[in-house]
N, C-alpha and C. Protein backbone atom coordinates (compact mmCIF):
# COMPACT_ATOMS: atom_id res chain seq x y z
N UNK A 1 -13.30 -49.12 -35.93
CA UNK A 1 -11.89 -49.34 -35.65
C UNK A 1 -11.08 -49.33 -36.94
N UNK A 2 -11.63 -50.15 -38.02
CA UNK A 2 -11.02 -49.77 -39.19
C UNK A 2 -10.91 -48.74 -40.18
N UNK A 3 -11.68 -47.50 -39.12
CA UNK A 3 -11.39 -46.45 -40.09
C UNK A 3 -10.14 -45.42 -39.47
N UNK A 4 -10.58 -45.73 -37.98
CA UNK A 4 -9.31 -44.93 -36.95
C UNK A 4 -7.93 -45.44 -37.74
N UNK A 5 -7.50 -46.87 -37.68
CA UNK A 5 -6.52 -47.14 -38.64
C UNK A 5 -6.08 -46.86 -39.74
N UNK A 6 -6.93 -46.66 -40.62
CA UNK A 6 -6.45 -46.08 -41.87
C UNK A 6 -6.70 -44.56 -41.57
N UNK A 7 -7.10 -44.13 -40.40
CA UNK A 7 -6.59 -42.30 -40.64
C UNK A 7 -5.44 -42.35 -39.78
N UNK A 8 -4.84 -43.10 -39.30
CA UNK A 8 -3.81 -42.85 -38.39
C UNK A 8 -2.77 -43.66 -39.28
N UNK A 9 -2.83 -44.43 -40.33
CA UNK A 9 -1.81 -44.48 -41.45
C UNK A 9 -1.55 -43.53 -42.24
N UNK A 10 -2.24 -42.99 -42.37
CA UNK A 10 -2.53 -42.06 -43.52
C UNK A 10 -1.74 -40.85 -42.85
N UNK A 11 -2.00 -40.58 -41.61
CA UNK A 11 -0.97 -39.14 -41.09
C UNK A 11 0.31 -39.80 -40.98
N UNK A 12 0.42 -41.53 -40.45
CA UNK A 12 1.85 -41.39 -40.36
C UNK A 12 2.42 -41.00 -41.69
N UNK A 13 2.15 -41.23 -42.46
CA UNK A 13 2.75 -40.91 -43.91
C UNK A 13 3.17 -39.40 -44.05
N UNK A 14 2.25 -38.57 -43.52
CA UNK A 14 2.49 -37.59 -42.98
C UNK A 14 3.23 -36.75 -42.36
N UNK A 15 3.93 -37.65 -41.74
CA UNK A 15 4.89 -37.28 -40.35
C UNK A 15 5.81 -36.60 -40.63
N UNK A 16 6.45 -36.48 -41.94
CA UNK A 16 7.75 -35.49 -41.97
C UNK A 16 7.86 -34.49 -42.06
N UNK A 17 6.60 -33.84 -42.80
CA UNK A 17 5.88 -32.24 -43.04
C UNK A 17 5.71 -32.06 -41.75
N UNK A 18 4.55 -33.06 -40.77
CA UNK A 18 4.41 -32.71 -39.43
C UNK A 18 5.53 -31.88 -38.86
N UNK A 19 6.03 -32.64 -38.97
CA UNK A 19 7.52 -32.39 -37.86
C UNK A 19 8.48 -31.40 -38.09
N UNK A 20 8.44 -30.97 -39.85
CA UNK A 20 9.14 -29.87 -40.12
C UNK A 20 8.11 -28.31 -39.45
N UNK A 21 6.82 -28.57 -39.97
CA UNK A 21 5.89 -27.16 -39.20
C UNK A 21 6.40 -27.41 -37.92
N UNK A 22 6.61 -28.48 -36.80
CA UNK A 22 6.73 -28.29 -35.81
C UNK A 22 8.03 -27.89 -35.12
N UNK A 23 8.75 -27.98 -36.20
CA UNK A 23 10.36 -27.00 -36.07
C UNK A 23 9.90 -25.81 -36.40
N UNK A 24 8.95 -25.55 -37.37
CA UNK A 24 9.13 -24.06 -37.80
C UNK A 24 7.84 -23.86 -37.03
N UNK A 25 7.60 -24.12 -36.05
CA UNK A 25 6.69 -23.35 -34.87
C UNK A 25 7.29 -22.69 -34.04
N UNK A 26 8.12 -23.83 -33.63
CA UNK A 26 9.30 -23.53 -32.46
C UNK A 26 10.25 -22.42 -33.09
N UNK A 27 10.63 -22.47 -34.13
CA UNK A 27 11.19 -21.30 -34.55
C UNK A 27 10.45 -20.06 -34.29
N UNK A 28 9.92 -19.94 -35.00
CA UNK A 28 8.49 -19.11 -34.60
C UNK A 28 8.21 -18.41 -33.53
N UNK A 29 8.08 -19.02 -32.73
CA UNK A 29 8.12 -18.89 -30.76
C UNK A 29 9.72 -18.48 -30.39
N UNK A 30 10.73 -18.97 -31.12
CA UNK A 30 12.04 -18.46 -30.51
C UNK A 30 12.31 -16.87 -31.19
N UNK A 31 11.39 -17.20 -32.74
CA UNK A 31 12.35 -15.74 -32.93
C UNK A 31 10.95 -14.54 -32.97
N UNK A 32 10.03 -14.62 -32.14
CA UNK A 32 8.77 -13.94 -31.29
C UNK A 32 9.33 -12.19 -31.13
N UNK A 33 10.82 -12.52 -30.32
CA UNK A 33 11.00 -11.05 -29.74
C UNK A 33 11.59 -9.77 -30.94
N UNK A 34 11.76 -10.59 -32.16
CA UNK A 34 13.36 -9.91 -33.26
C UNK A 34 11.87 -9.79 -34.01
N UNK A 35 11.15 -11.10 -34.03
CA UNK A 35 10.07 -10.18 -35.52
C UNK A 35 8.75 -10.63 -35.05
N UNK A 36 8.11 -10.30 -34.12
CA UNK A 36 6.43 -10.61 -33.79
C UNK A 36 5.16 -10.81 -35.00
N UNK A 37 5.44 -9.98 -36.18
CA UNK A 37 4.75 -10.05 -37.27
C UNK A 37 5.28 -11.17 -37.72
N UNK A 38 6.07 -11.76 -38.23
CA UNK A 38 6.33 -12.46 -39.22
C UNK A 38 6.39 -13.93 -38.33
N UNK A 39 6.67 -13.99 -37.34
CA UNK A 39 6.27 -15.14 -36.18
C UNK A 39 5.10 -15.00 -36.10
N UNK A 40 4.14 -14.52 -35.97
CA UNK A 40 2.83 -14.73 -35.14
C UNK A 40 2.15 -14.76 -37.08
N UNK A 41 2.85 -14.58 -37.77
CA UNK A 41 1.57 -14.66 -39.02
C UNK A 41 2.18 -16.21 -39.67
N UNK A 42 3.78 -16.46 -39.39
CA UNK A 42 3.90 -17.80 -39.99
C UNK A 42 3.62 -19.02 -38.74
N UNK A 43 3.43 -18.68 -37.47
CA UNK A 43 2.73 -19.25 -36.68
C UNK A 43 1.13 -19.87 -36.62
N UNK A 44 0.66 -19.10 -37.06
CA UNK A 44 -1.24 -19.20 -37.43
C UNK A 44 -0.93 -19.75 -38.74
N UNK A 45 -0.15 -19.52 -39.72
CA UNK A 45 0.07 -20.59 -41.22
C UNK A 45 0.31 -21.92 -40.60
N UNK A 46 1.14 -21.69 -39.64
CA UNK A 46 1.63 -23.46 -39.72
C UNK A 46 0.63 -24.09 -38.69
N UNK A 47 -0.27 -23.83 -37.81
CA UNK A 47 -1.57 -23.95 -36.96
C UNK A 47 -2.71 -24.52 -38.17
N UNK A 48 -2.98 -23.53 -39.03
CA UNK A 48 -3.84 -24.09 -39.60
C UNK A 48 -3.35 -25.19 -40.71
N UNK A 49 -2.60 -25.01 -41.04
CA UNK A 49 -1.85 -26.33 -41.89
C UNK A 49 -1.83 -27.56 -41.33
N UNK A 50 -1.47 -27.24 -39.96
CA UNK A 50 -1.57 -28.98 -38.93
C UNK A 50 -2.88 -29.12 -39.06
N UNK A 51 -4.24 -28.29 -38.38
CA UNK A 51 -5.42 -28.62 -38.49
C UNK A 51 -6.04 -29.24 -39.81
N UNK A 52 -5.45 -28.58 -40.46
CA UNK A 52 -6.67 -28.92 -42.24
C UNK A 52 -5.41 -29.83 -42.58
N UNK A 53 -4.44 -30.36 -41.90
CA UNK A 53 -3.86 -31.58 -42.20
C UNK A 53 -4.88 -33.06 -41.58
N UNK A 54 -4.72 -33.02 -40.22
CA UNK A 54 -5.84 -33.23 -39.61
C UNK A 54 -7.06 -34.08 -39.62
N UNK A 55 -7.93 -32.82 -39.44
CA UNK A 55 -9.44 -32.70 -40.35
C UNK A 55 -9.38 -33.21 -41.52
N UNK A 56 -8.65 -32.89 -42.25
CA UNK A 56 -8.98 -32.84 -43.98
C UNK A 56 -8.37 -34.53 -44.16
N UNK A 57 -7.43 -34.95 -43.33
CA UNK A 57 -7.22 -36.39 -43.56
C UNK A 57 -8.19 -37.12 -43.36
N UNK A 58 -8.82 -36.76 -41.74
CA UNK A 58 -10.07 -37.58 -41.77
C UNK A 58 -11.49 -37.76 -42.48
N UNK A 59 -11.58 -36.34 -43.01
CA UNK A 59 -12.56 -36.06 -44.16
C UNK A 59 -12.32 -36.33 -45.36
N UNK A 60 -11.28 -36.57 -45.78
CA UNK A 60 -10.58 -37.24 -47.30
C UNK A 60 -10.97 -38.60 -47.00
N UNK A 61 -10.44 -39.22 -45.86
CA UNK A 61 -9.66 -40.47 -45.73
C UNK A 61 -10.47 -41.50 -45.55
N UNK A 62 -10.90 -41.43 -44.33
CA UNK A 62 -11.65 -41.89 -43.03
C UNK A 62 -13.30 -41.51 -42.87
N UNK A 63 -13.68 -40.78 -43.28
CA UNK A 63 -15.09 -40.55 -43.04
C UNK A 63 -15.67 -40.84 -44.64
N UNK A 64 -14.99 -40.97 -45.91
CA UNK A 64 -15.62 -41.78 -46.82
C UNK A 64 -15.94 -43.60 -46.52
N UNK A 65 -14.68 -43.98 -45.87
CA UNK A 65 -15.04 -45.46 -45.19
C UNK A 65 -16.10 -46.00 -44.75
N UNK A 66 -16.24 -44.81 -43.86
CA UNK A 66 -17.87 -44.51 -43.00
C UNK A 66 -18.69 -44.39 -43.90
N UNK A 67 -18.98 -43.30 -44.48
CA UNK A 67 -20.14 -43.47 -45.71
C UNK A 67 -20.51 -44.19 -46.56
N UNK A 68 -19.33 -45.10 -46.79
CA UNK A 68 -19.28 -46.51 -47.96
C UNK A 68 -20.33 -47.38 -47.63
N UNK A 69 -19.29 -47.52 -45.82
CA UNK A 69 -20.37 -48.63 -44.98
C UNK A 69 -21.87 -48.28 -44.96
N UNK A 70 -21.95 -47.25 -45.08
CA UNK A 70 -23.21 -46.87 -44.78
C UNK A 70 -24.16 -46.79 -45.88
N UNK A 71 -23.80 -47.13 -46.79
CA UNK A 71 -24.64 -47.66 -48.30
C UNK A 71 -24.14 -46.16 -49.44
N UNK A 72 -23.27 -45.36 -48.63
CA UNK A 72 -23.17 -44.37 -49.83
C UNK A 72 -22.86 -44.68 -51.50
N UNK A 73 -23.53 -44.44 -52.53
CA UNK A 73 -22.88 -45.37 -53.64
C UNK A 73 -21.66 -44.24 -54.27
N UNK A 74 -20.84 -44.71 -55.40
CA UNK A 74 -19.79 -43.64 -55.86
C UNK A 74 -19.55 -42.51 -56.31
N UNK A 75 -20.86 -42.39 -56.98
CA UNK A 75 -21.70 -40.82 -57.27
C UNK A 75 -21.13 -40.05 -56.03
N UNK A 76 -22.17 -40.56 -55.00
CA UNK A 76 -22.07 -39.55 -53.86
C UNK A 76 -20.98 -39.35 -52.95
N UNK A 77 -20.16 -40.70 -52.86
CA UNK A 77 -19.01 -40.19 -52.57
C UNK A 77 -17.72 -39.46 -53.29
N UNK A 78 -17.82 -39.48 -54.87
CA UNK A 78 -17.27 -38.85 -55.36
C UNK A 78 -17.48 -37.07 -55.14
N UNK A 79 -18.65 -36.76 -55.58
CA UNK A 79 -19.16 -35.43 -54.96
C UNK A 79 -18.21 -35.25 -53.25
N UNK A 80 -18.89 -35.98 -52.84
CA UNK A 80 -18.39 -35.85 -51.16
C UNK A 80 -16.46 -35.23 -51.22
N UNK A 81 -16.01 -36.21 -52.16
CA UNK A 81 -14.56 -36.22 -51.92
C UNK A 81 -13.98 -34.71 -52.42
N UNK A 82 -14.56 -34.66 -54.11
CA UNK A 82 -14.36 -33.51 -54.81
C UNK A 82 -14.60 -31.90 -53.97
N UNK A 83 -15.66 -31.89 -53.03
CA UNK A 83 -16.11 -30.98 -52.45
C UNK A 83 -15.07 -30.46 -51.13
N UNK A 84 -14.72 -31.30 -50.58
CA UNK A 84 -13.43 -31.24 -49.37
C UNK A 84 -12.60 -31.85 -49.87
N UNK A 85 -11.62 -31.75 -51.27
CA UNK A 85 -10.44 -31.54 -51.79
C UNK A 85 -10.39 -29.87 -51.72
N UNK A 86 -11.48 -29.30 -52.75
CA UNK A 86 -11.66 -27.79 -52.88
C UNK A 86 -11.89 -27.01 -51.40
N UNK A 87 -12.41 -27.53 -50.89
CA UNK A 87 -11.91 -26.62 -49.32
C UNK A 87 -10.77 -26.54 -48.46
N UNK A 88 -10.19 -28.08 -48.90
CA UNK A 88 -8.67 -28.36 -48.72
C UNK A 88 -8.04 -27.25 -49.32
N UNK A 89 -7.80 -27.25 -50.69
CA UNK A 89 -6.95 -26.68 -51.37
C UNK A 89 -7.32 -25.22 -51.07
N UNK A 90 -8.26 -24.48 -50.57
CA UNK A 90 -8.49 -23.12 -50.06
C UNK A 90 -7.88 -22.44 -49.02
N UNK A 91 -8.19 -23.40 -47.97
CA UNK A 91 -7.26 -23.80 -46.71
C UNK A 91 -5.83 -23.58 -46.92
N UNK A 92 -5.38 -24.36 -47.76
CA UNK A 92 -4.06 -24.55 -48.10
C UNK A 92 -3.20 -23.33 -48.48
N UNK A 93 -4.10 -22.78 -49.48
CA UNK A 93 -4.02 -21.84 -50.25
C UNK A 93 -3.77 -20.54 -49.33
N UNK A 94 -4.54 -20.11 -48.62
CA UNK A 94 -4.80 -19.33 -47.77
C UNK A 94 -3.40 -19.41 -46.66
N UNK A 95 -3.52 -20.67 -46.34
CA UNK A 95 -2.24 -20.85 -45.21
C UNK A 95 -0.60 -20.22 -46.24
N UNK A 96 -0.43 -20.80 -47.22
CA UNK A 96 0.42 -20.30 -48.07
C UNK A 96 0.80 -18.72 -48.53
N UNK A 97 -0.18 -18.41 -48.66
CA UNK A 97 -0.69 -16.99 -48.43
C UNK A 97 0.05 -16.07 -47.65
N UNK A 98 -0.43 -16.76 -45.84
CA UNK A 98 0.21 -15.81 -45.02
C UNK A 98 2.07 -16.51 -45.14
N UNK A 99 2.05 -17.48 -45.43
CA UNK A 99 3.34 -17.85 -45.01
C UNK A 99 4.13 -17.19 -46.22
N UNK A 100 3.72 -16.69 -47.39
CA UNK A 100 4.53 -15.82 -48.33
C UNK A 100 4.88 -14.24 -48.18
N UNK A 101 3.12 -13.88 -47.35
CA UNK A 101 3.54 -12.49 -47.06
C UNK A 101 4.36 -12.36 -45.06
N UNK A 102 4.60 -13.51 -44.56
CA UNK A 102 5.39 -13.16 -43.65
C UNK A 102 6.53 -12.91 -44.12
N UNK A 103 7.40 -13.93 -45.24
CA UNK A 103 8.52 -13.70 -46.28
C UNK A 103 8.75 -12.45 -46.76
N UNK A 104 7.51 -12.01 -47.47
CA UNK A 104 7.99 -11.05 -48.19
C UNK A 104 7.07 -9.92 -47.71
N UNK A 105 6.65 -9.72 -46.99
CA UNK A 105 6.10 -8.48 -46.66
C UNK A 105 6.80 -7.31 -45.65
N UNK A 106 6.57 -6.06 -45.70
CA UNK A 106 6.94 -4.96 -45.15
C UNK A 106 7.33 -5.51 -43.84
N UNK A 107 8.66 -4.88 -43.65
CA UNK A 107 9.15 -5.62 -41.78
C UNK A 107 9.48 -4.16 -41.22
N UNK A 108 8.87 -4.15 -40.72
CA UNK A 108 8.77 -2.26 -39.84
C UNK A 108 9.09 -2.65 -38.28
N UNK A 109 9.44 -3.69 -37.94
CA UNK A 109 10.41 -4.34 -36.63
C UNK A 109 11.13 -3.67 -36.62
């Protein structure tokens, strides 16, 4: 129970990015018919951004708690943490990615 809590603090903190991808989803979905490429590629950016928001909170956050309890010592959770920051930041990276070339890429709409 005390780890559900601190991952569900941890997103509220979260909440304002949330809520802006979730305007620019809905955008996304409204402006579907004028540019399908650039909606459907900053759509799947902002999808996986919520997910590896997510996931990656509870794997940052919340599932070291768990491992603590579980006799992990700091060594290994350091490793643990360092290892899914860098898949974070790939994720991230990647999501950024498409959301630059929906911006700036060829619009043949």
């Amino acid at each position: 129970m005390h780890t559900a809590i601190a991952v569900f603090s941890n997103l509220l903190v979260q909440l304002p990015v949330i809520l802006v991808w979730l305007v620019g989803g809905i955008l996304s979905l409204s402006y579907w018919r004028r540019h399908p490429k650039v909606s459907r590629l900053t759509l799947i950016a902002i999808a996986v951004l919520f997910v590896e928001s997510l996931v990656g909170t509870y794997l940052g956050f919340g599932l070291p708690l768990m491992l603590s309890e579980r006799g992990w010592n700091s060594s290994q959770l350091g490793i643990f943490l360092s290892t899914v920051e860098f898949v974070r930041a790939l994720v991230r990276a990647g999501s950024w990615g498409l959301l630059l070339s929906a911006i700036f890429g060829r619009r043949d709409e």
